[in-house]
Protein backbone atom coordinates (compact mmCIF):
# COMPACT_ATOMS: atom_id res chain seq x y z
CA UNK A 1 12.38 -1.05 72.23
CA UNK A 2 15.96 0.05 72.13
CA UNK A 3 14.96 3.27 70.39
CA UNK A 4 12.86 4.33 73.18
CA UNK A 5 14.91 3.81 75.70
CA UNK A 6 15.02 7.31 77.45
CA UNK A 7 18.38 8.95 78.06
CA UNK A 8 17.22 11.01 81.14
CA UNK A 9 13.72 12.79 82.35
CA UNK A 10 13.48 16.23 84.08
CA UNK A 11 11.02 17.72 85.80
CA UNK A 12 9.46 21.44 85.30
CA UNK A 13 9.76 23.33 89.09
CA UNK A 14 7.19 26.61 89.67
CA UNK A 15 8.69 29.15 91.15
CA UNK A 16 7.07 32.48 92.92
CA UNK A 17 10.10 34.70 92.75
CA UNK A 18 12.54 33.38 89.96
CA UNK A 19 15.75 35.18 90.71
CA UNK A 20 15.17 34.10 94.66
CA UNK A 21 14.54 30.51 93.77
CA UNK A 22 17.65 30.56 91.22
CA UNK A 23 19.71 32.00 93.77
CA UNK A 24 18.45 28.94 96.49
CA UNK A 25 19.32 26.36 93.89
CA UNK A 26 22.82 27.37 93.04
CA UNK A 27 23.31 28.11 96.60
CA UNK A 28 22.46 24.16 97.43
CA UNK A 29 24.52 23.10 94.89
CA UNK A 30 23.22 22.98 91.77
CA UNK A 31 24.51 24.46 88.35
CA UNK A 32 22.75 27.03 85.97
CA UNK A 33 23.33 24.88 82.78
CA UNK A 34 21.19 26.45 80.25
CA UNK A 35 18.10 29.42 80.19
CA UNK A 36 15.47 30.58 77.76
CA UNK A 37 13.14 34.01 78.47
CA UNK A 38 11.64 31.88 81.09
CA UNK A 39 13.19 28.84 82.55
CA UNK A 40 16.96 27.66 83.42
CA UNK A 41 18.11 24.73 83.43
CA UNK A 42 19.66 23.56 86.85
CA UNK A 43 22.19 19.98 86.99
CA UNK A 44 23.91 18.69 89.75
CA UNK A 45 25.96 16.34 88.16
CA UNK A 46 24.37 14.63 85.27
CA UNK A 47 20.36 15.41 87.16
CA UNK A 48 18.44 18.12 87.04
CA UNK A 49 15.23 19.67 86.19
CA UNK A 50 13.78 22.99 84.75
CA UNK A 51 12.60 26.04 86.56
CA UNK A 52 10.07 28.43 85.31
CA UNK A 53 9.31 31.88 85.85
CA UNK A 54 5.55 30.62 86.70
CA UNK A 55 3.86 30.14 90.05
CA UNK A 56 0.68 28.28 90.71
CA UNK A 57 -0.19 27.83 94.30
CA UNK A 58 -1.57 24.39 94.55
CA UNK A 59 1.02 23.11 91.95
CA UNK A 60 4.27 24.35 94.02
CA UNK A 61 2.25 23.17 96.90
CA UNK A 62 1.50 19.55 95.34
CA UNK A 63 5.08 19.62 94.08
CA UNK A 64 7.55 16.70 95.38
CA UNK A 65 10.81 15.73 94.13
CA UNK A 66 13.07 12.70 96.01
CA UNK A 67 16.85 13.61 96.34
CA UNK A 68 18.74 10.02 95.91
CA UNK A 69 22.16 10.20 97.71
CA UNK A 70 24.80 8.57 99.61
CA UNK A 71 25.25 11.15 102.56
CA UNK A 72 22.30 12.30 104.03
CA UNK A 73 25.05 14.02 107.00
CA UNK A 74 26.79 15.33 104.37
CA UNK A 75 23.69 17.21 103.00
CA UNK A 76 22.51 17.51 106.69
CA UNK A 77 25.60 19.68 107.10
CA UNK A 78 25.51 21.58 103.94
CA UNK A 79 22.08 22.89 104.33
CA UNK A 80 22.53 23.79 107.88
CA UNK A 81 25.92 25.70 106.58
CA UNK A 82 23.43 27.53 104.62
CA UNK A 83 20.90 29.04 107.29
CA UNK A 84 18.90 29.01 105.00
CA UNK A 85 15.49 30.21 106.97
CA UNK A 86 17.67 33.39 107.38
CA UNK A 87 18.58 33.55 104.06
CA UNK A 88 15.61 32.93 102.62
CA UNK A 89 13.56 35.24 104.73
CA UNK A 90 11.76 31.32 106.20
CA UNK A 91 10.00 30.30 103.59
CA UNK A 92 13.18 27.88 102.31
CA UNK A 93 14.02 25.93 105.03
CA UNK A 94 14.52 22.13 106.34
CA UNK A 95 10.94 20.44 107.51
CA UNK A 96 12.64 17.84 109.49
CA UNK A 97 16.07 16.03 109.95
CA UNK A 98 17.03 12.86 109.24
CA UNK A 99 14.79 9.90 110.14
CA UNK A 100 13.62 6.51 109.33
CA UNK A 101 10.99 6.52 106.98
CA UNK A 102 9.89 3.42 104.60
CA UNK A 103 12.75 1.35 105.17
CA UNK A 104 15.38 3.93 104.84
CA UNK A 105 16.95 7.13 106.58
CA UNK A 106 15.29 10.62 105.15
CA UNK A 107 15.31 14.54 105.49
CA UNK A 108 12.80 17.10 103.60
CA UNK A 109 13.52 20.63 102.86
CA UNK A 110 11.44 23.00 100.26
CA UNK A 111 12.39 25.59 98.28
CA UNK A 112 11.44 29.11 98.13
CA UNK A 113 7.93 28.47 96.55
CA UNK A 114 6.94 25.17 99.10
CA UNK A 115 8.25 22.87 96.20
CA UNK A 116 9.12 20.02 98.63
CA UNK A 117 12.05 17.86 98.01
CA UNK A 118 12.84 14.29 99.98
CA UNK A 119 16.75 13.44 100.47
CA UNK A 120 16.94 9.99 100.58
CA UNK A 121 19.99 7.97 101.73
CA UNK A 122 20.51 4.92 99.10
């Protein structure tokens, strides 16, 4: 089984308006690592994920990615450093702060096509 053991796994993110949603992801942190005529890759340290210049309602709407890290204030206070309802014209924003939530403290924000992300302290 050795030879099958995976070396990392990254998602594929919609996005409505590409050059918006590129902007929002650099903006939270995240690094442009690699493109092709219609994706870029996006790492914030070794993590990441892929996002394409496609948009599909129901699949940026059924879209949910969970955000493992050791800080939730410390993201709390980078996103609100942001503004980013103003910055993203409200449809990037944070849904709620952080709270307890199955066993542990979390926040959700979404991105500039509703693809919902869950910051979980670990």
């Amino acid at each position: 089984m050795h030879r099958l053991r995976p070396k990392n796994v990254m998602a594929f993110l919609p996005s409505r308006d590409f050059q918006l949603s590129s902007r929002f992801y650099e903006d939270i942190g995240f690094t442009k690592t690699g493109a092709t005529d219609n994706a870029a890759q996006f790492m914030l340290d070794e993590y990441g994920f892929w996002l394409q210049d496609y948009y599909v309602e129901t699949w940026a709407a059924n879209t949910m990615l969970c955000l493992y890290v050791e800080d939730i204030q410390a993201w709390v206070r980078h996103l609100d450093s942001l503004d980013l309802p103003h910055r993203y014209g409200g449809v990037a924003k944070v849904l709620s702060p952080p709270h307890a939530q199955e066993g542990g403290i979390m926040m959700q924000f979404c991105d500039p096509a509703g693809v919902l992300w869950h910051v979980r302290e670990v």
